[in-house]
C-alpha atoms as a PDB file:
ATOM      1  CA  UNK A   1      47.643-264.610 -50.120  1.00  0.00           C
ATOM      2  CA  UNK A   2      46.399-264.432 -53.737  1.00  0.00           C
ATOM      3  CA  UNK A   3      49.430-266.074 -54.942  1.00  0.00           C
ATOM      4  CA  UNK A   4      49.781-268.588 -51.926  1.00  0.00           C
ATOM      5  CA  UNK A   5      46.130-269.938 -52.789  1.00  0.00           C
ATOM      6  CA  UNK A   6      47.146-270.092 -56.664  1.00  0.00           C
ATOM      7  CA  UNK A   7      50.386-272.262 -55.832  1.00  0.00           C
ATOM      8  CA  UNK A   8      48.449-274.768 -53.244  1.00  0.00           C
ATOM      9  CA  UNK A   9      46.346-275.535 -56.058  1.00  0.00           C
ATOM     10  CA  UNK A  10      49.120-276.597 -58.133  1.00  0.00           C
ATOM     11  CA  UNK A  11      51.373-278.330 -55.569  1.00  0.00           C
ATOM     12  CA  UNK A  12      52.340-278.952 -51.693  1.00  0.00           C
ATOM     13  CA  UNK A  13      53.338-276.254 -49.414  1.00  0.00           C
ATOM     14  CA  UNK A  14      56.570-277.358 -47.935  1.00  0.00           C
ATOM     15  CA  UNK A  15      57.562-274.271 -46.131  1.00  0.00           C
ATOM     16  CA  UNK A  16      55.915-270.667 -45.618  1.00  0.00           C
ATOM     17  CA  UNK A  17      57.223-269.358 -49.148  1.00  0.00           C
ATOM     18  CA  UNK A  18      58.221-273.089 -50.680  1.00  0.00           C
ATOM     19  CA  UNK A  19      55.302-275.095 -52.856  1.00  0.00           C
ATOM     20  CA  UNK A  20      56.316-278.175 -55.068  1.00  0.00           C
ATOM     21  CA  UNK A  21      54.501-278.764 -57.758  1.00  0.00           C
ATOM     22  CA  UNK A  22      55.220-281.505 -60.602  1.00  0.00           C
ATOM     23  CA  UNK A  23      53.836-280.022 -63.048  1.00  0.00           C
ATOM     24  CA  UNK A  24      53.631-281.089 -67.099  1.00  0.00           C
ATOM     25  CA  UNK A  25      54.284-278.021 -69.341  1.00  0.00           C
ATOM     26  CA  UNK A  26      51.408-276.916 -70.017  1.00  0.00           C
ATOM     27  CA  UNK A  27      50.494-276.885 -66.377  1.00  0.00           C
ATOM     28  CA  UNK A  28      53.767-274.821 -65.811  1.00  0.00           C
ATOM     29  CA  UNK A  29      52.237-272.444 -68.558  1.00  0.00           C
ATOM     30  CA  UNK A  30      48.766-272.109 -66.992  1.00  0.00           C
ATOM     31  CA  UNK A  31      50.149-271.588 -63.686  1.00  0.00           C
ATOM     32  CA  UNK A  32      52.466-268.912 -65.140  1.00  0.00           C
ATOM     33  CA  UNK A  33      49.765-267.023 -66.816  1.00  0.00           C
ATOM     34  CA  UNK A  34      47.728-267.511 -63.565  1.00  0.00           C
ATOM     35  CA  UNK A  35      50.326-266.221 -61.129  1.00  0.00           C
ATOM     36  CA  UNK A  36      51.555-262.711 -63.633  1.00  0.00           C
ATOM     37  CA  UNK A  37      47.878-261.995 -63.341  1.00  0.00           C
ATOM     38  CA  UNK A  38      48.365-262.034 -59.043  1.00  0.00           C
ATOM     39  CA  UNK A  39      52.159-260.725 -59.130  1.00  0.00           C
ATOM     40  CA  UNK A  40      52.618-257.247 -58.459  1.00  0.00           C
ATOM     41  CA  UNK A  41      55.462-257.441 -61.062  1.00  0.00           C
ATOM     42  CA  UNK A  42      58.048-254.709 -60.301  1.00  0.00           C
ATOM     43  CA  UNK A  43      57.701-255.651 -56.429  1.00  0.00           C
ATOM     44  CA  UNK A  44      56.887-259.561 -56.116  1.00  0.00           C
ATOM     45  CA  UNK A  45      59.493-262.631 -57.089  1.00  0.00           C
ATOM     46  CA  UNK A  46      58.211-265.841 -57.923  1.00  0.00           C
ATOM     47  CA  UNK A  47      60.985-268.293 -58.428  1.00  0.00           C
ATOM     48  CA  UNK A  48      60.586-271.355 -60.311  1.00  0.00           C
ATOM     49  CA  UNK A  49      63.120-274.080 -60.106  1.00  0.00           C
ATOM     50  CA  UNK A  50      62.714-276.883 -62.252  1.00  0.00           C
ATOM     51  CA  UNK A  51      64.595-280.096 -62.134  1.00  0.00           C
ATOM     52  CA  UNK A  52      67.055-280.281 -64.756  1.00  0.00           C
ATOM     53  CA  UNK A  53      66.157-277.280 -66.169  1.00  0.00           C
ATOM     54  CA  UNK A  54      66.524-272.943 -66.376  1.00  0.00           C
ATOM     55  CA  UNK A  55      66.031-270.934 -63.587  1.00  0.00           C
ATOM     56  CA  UNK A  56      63.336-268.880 -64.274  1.00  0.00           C
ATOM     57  CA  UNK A  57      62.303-265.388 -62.299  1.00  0.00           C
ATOM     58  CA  UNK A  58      58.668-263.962 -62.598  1.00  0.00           C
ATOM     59  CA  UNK A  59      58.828-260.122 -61.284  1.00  0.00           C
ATOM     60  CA  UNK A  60      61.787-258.819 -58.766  1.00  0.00           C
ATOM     61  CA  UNK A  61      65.066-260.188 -58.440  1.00  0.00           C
ATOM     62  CA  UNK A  62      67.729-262.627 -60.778  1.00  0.00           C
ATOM     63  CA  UNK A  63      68.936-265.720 -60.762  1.00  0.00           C
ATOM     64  CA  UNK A  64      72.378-266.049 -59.137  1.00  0.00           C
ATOM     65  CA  UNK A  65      75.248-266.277 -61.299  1.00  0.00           C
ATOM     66  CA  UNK A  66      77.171-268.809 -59.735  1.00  0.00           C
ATOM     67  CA  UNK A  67      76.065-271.304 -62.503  1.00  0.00           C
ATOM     68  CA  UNK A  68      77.577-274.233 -60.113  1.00  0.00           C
ATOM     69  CA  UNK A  69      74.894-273.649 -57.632  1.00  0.00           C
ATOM     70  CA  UNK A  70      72.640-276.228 -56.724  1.00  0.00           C
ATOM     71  CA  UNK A  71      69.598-276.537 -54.768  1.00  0.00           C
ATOM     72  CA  UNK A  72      69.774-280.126 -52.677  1.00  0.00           C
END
């Protein structure tokens, strides 16, 4: 719930476990600080997705390696 509460503060829930959030960087960075405080980092996954940009996994899990998948 923690983490739920930090991501509605940055963005729209869109579905149970999907927020957007546009975000400049140093939004992205203070919500990444914010949320490894809340993660429980060898059991919780927080995927970040940015447009045109890296995959990037905070805590369990990897990015796929398919690198022609895309999220539509």
């Amino acid at each position: 719930m923690k983490v739920a509460n930090t991501l509605k503060s940055f963005g729209e829930r869109v579905q149970l476990s999907v927020f957007e959030c546009w975000l400049s960087p140093a939004q992205l960075a203070q919500l990444k600080k914010l949320l490894r405080k809340k993660l429980e980092l060898s059991q919780d996954s927080v995927r970040i997705y940015p447009i045109g940009g890296t995959v990037e996994v905070l805590g369990m899990g990897r990015v796929t390696d398919d690198p022609d998948f895309l999220i539509l």
